[in-house]
Protein backbone atom coordinates (compact mmCIF):
# COMPACT_ATOMS: atom_id res chain seq x y z
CA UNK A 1 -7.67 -7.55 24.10
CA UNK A 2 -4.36 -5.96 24.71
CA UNK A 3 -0.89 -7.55 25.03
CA UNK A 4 0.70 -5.99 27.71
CA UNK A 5 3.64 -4.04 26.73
CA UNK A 6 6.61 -4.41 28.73
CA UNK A 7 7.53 -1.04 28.39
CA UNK A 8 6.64 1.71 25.79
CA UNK A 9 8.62 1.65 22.46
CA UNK A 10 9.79 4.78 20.68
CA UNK A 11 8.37 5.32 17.76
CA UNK A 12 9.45 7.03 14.72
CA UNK A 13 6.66 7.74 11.32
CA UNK A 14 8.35 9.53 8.74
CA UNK A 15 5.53 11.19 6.65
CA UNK A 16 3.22 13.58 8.30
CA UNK A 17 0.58 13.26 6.15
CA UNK A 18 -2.45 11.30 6.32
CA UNK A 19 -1.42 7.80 7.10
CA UNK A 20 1.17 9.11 9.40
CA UNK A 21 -1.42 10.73 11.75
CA UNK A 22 -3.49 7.72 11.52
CA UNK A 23 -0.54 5.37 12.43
CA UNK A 24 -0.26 8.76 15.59
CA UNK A 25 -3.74 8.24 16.09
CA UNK A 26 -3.90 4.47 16.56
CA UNK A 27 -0.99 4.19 18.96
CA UNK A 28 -1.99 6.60 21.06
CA UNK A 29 -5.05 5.01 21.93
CA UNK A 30 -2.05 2.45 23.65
CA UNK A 31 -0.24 5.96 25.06
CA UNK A 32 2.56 5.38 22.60
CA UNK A 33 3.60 8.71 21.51
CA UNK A 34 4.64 9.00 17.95
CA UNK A 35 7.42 10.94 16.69
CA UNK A 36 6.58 12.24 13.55
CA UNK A 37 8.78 13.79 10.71
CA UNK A 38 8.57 15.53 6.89
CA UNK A 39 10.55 16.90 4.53
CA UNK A 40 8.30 19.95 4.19
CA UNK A 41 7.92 22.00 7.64
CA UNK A 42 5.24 23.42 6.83
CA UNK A 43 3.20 20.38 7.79
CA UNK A 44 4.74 20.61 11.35
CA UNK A 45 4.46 23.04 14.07
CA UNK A 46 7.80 21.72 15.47
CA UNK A 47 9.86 18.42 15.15
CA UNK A 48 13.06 17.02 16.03
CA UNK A 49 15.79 16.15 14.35
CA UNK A 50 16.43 13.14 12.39
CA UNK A 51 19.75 13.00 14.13
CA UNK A 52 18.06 13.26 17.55
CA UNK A 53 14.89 10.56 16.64
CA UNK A 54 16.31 8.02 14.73
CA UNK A 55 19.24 6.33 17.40
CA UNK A 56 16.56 5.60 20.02
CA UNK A 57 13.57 4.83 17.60
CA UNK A 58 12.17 0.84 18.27
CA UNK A 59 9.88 1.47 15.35
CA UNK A 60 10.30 3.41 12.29
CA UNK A 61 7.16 3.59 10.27
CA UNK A 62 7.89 4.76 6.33
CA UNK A 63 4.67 6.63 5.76
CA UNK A 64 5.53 7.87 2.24
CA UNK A 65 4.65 6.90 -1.91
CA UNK A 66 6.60 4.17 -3.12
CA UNK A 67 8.77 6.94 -5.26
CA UNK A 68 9.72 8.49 -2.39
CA UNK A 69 11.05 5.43 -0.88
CA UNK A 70 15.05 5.74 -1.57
CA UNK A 71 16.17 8.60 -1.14
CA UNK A 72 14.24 8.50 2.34
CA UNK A 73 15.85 5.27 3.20
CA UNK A 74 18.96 7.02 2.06
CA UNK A 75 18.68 9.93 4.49
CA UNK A 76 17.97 8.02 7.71
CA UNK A 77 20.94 5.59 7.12
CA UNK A 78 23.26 8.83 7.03
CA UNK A 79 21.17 10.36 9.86
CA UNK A 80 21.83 7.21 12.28
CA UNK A 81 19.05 4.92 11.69
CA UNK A 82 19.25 2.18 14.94
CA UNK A 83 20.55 -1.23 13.79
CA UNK A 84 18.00 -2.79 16.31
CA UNK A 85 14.85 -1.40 14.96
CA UNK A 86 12.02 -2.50 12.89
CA UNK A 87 11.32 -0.43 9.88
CA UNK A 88 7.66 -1.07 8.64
CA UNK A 89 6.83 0.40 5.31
CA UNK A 90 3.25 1.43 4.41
CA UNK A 91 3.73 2.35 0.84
CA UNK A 92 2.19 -0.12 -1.83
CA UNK A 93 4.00 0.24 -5.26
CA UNK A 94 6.78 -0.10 -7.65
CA UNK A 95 10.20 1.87 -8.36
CA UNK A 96 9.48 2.82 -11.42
CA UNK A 97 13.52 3.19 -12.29
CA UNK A 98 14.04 -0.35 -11.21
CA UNK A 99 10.84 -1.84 -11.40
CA UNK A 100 11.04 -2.80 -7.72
CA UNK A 101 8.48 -3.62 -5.48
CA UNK A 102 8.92 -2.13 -1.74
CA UNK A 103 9.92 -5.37 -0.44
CA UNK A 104 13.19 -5.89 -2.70
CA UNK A 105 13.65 -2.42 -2.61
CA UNK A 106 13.61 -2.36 1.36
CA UNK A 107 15.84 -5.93 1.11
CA UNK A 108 18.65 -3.60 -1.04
CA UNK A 109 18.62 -0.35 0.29
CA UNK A 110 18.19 -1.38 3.77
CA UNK A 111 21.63 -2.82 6.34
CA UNK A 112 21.46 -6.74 5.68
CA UNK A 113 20.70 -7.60 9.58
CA UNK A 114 17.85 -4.52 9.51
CA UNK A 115 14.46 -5.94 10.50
CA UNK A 116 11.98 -4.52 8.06
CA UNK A 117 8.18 -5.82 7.64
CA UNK A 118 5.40 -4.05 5.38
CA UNK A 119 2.02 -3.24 7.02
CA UNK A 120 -0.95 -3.73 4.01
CA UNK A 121 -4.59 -4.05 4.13
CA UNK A 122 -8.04 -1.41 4.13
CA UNK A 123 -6.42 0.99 5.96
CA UNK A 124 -8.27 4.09 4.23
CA UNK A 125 -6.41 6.79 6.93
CA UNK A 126 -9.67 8.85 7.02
CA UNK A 127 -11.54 6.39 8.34
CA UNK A 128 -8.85 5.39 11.19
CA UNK A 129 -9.18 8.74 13.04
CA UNK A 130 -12.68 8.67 12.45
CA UNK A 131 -11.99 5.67 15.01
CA UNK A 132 -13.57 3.48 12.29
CA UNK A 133 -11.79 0.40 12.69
CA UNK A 134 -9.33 -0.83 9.97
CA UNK A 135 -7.00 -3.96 8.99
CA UNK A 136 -3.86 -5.10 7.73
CA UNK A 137 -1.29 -7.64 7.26
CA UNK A 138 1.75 -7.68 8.56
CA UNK A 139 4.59 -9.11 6.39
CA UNK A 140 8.36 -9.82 6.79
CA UNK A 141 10.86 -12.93 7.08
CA UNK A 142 11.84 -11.81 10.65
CA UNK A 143 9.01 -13.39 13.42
CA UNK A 144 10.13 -10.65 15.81
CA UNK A 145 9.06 -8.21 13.69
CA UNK A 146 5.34 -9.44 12.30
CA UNK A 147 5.25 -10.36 16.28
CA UNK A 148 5.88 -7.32 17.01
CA UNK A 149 3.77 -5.43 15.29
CA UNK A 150 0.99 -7.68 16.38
CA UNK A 151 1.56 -6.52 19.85
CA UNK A 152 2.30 -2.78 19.36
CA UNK A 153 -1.21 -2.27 17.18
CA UNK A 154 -3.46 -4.79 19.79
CA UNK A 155 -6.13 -2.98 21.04
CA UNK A 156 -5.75 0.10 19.29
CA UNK A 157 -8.99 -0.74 16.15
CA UNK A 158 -6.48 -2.06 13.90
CA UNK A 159 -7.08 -5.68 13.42
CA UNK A 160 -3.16 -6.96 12.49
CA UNK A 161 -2.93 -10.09 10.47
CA UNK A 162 0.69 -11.98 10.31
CA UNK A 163 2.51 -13.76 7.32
CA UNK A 164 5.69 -14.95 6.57
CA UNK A 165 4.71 -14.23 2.57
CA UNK A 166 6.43 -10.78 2.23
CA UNK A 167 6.60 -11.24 -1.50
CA UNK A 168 3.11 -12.06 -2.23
CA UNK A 169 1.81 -8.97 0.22
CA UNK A 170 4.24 -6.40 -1.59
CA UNK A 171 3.04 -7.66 -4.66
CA UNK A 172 -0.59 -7.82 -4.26
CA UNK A 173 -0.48 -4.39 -2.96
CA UNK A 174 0.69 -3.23 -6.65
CA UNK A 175 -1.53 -5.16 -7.85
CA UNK A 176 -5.22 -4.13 -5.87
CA UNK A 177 -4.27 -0.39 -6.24
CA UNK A 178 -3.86 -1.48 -10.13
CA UNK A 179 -6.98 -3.03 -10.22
CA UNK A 180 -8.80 -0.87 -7.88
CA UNK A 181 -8.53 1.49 -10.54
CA UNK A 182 -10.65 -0.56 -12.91
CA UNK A 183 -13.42 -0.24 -10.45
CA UNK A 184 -13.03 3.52 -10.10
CA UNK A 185 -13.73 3.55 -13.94
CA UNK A 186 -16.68 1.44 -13.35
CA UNK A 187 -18.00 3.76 -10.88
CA UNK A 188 -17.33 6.15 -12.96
CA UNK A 189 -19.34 4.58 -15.99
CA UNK A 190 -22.37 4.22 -14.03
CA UNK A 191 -22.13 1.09 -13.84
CA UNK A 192 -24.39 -0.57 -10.93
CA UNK A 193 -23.73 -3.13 -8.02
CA UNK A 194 -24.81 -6.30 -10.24
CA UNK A 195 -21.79 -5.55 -12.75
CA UNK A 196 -19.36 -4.18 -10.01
CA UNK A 197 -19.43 -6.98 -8.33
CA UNK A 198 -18.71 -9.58 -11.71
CA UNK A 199 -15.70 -7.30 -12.34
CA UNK A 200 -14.70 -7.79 -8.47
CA UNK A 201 -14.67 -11.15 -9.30
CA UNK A 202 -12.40 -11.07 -12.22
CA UNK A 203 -9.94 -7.96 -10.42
CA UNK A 204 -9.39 -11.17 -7.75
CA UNK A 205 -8.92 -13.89 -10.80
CA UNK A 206 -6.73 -11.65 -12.43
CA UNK A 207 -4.87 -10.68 -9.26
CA UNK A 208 -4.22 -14.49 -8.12
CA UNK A 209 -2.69 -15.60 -11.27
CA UNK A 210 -0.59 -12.45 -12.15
CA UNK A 211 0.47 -13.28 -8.58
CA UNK A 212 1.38 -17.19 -10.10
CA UNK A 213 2.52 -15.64 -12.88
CA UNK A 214 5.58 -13.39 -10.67
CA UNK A 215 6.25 -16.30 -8.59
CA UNK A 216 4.52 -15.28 -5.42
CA UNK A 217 1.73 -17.26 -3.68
CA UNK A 218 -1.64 -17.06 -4.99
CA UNK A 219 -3.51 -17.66 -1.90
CA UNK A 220 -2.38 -14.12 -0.62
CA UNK A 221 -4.87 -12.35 -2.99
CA UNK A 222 -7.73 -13.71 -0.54
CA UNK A 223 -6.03 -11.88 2.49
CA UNK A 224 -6.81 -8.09 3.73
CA UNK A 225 -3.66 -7.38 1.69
CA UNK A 226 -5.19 -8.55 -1.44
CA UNK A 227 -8.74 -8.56 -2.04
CA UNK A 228 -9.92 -6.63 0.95
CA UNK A 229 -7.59 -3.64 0.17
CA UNK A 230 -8.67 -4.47 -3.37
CA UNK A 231 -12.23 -3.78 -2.26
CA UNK A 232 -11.82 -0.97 0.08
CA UNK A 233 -9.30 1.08 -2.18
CA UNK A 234 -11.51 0.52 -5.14
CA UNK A 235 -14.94 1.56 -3.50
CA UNK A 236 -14.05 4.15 -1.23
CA UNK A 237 -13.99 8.03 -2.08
CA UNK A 238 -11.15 8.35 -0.35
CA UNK A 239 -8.81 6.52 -2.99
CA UNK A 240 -7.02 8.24 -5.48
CA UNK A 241 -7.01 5.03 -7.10
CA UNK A 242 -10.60 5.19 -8.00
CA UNK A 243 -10.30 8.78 -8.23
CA UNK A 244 -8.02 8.04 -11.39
CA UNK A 245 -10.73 5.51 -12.80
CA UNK A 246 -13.84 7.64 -12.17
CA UNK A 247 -11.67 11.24 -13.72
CA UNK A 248 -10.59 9.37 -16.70
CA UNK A 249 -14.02 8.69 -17.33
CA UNK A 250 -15.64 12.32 -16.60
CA UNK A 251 -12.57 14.32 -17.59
CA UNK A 252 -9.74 12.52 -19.66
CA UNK A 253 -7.34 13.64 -16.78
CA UNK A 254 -5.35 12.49 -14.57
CA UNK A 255 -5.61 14.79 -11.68
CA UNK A 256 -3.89 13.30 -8.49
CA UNK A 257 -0.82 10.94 -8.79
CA UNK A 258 -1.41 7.17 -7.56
CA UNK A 259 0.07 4.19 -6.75
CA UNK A 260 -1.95 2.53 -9.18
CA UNK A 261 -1.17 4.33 -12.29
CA UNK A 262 2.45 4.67 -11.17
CA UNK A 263 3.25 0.70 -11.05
CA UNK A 264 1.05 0.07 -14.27
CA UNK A 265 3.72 0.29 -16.51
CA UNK A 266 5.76 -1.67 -14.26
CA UNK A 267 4.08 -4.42 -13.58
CA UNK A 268 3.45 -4.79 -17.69
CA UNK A 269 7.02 -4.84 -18.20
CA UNK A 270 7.82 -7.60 -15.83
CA UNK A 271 4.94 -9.44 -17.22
CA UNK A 272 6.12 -9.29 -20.38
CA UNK A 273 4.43 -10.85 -23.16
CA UNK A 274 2.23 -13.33 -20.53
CA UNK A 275 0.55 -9.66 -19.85
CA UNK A 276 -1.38 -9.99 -23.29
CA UNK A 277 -3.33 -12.91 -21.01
CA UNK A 278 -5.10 -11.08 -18.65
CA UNK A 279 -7.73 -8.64 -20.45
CA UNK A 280 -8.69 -7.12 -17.71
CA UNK A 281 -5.38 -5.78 -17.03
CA UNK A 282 -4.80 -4.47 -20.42
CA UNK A 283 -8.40 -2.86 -20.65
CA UNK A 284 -7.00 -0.94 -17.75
CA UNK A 285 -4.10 0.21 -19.67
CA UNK A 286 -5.80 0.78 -22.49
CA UNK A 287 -7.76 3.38 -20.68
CA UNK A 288 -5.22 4.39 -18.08
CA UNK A 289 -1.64 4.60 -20.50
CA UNK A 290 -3.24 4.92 -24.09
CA UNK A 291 -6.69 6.92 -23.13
CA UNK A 292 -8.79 5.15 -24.99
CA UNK A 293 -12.65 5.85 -24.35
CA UNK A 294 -13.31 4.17 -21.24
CA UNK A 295 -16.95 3.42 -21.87
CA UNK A 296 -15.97 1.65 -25.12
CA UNK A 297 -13.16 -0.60 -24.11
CA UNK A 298 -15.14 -1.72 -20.64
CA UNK A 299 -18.05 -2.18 -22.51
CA UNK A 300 -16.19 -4.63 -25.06
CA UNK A 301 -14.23 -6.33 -22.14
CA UNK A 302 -18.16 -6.82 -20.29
CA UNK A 303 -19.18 -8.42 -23.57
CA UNK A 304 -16.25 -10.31 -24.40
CA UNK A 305 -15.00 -11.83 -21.00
């Protein structure tokens, strides 16, 4: 059912690429129209100024990589980002200057009294405006804004979730597109539903006490932020998550550039030595950072585990 809306916010995605037409898509099923806005113009046929957009904007929805995250920030804070508005990242990884996931990144580079939430779950954008239906969680410290959001998406096929637990959603987001990769290898390895679904299994393990292990709260690994991104991201065709895994296995390349293999390092190095305890994790970097022979080191972590 729909909340009624008491009138129709202005809305702002920055990113015209595929997750920014899907956010386009979705509201407009509400008849919210979307601003949208990108760096290159050649993915627009005409858009307004930041200068124009951003003062009246309710919602501003980052729809961009992790690495591009600053120096966007940057630019709408010099280009008169509203005080009042919510800005709602999408982007699921780590700085990999500062090591930052997006929620302390947002937290610093953001005005202190900014509301800011993070919107993470199976959200695979080609499926959205397929009108397949999708879900997410959204995360912040500020009830207005995970209340928000809940009301702005309602009706519109994507099912919103709300926690409090901005932390453990930013960090389980790293963490399933790390993982997901894993199951792109297997995929990629031939490997068949039986032994897909044991290393599943482990991917979650792993994922719940790497989130213990960073001080965030286990129990959000078993949310759509967590395992069901974990699962959608590392099954789908449309990840370039698994598309890492499965090339690595076929090629020995890295083709496309992913969230996943951008945090890896990152999330080792906060680790620190405690990363040495979860063998899944460092079968992925074996294969992933060191390109080892993938069918060799998952076939020893099968046996071993």
């Amino acid at each position: 059912m729909k909340t009624p809306l008491k009138s129709l916010p202005s809305v702002l995605a920055i990113g015209a690429g595929e997750i920014g037409r899907a956010i386009e898509f979705l509201l407009a099923k509400r008849g919210i129209h979307v601003e949208l806005w990108d760096r290159d113009p050649a993915r627009m046929t005409c858009q307004h100024t930041l200068e124009q957009m951003l003062p009246k904007s309710d919602y501003v929805f980052l729809c961009v990589p992790s690495w591009a995250l600053r120096p966007v920030i940057a630019d709408l804070r010099a280009k008169g980002l509203n005080k009042r508005a919510t800005v709602v990242a999408l982007s699921k990884g780590m700085e990999v200057k500062t090591g930052q996931d997006v929620a302390e990144l947002l937290a610093e580079t953001l005005p202190p009294t900014q509301k800011f939430a993070l919107l993470a779950g199976p959200m695979l954008a080609e499926e959205i405006v397929q009108d397949l239906e999708a879900a997410a969680v959204a995360a912040s410290d500020s009830k207005a804004a995970r209340d928000g959001l809940k009301d702005l998406f309602s009706g519109t096929g994507l099912r919103i979730e709300v926690s409090a637990d901005i932390r453990g959603v930013s960090i389980a987001s790293v963490l399933k597109n790390v993982y997901a990769t894993s199951l792109g290898i297997a995929d990629g390895l031939g490997w068949g539903g039986n032994r897909k679904g044991w290393l599943t299994a482990r991917a979650a393990t792993e994922m719940r006490d790497v989130l213990t292990a960073l001080k965030a709260d286990p129990h959000t690994v078993y949310t759509a932020a967590g395992l069901g991104d974990l699962i959608a991201t590392g099954f789908s065709r449309y990840s370039r998550n698994h598309q890492v895994g499965d090339d690595l296995v076929h090629t020995g390349v890295i083709t496309v550039k992913s969230e996943g293999v951008v945090a890896l390092p990152s999330v080792i190095k906060r680790l620190g030595l405690r990363a040495k305890r979860y063998p899944l994790l460092m079968a992925i970097e074996a294969v992933v950072l060191k390109r080892k022979p993938a069918h060799i080191i998952f076939e020893r972590y099968y046996h071993e585990s």
